[in-house]
Protein backbone atom coordinates (compact mmCIF):
# COMPACT_ATOMS: atom_id res chain seq x y z
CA UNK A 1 0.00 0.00 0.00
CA UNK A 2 1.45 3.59 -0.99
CA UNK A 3 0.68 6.86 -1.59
CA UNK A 4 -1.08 6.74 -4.57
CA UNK A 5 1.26 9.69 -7.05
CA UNK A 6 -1.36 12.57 -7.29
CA UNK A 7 -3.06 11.44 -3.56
CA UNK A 8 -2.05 13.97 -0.59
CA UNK A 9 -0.68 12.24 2.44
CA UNK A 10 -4.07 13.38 4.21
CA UNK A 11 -5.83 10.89 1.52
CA UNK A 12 -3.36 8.21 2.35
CA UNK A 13 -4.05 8.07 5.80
CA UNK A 14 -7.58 7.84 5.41
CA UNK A 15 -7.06 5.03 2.62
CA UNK A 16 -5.20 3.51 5.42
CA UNK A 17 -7.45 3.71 8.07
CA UNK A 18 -9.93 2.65 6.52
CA UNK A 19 -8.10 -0.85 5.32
CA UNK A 20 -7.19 -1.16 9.04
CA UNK A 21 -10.51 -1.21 9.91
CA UNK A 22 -12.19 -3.59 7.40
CA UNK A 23 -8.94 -5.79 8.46
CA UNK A 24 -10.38 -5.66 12.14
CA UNK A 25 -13.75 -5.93 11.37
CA UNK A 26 -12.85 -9.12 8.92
CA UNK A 27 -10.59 -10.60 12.13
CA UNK A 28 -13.49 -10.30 15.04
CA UNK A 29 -15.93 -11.71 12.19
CA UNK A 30 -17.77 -14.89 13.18
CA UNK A 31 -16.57 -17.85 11.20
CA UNK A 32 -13.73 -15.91 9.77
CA UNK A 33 -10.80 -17.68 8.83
CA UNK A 34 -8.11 -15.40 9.70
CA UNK A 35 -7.85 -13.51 12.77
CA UNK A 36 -5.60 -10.85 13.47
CA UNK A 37 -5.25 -9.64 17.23
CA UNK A 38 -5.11 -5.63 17.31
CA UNK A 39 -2.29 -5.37 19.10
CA UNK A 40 -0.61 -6.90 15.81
CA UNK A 41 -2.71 -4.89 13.14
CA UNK A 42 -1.36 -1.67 14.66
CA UNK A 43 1.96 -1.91 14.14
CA UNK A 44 2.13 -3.23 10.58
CA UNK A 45 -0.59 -0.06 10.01
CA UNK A 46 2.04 2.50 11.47
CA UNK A 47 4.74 0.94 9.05
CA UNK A 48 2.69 0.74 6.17
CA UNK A 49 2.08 4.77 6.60
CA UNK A 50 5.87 5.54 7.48
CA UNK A 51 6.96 3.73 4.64
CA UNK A 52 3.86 4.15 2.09
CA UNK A 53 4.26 8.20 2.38
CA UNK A 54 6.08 9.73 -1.21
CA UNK A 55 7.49 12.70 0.27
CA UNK A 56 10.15 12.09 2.30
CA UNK A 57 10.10 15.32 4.17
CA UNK A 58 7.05 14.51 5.53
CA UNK A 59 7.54 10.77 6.50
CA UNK A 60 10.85 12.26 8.60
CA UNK A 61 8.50 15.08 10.49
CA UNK A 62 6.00 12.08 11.22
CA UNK A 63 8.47 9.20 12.12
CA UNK A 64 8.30 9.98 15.77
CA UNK A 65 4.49 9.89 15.75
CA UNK A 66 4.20 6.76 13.91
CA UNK A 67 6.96 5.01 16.50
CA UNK A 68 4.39 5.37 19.36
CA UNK A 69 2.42 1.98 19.60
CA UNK A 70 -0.22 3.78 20.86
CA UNK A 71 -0.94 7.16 19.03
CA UNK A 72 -4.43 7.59 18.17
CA UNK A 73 -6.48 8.22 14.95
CA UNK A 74 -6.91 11.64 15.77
CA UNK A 75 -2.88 12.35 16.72
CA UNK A 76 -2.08 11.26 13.27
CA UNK A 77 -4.60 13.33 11.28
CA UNK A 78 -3.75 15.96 13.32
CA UNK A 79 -0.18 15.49 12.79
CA UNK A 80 -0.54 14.45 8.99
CA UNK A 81 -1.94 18.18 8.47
CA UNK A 82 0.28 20.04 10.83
CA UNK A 83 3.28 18.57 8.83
CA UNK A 84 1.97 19.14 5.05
CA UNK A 85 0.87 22.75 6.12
CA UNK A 86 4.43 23.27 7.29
CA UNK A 87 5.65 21.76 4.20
CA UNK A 88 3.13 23.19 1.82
CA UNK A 89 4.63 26.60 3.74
CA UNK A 90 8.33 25.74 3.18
CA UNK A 91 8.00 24.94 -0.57
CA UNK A 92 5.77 28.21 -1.25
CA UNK A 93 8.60 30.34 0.26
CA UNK A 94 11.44 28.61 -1.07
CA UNK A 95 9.86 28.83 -4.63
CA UNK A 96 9.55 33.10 -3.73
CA UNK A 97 13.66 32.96 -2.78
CA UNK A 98 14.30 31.00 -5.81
CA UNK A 99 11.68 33.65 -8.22
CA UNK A 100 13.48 36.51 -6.40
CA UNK A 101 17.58 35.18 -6.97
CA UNK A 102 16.21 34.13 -10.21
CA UNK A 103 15.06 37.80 -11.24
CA UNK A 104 18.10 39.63 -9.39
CA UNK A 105 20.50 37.36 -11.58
CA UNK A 106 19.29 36.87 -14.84
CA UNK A 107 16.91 40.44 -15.10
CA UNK A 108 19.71 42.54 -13.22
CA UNK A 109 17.09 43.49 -10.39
């Protein structure tokens, strides 16, 4: 499972959480074949996010949420959006430095 290439990381998660859930829901299932206990699903959902994330900047700002066992659904979303607004933020002013060294160079501003 991965970050699907035009999918934000806030899709992702939810893509995610929702396949943990129906895996859950299929494992406490009576006369279900395969039953997972939680305590496993959780940590092979964490990984799946730290390593199913494209940009890398963001899987580094979330790694120490996604180490804690037991971070919620909420901690993550919340997290998830902190980090791509400080991201989204980063790139935005980064692209202005770049515009502005771009025009002082090459347009003798």
């Amino acid at each position: 499972m991965g970050q699907s290439p035009k999918g934000t990381p806030q899709d992702f998660l939810i893509r995610a959480l929702d396949l943990r859930q129906q895996v859950l829901f299929a494992s406490q299932a009576e006369g279900g074949t395969v039953k997972y206990e939680p305590s496993l699903v959780q940590p092979l959902f964490l990984h799946a996010i730290l390593t199913g994330l494209q940009d890398e900047a963001v899987r580094n700002k979330l790694r120490p949420t996604l180490q804690k066992a037991e971070v919620t659904d909420e901690e993550l979303m919340e997290q998830i959006n902190v980090v791509v607004s400080e991201e989204s933020e980063t790139k935005v002013k980064l692209g202005a430095t770049h515009h502005k060294k771009y025009q002082s160079e090459f347009l003798g501003s």
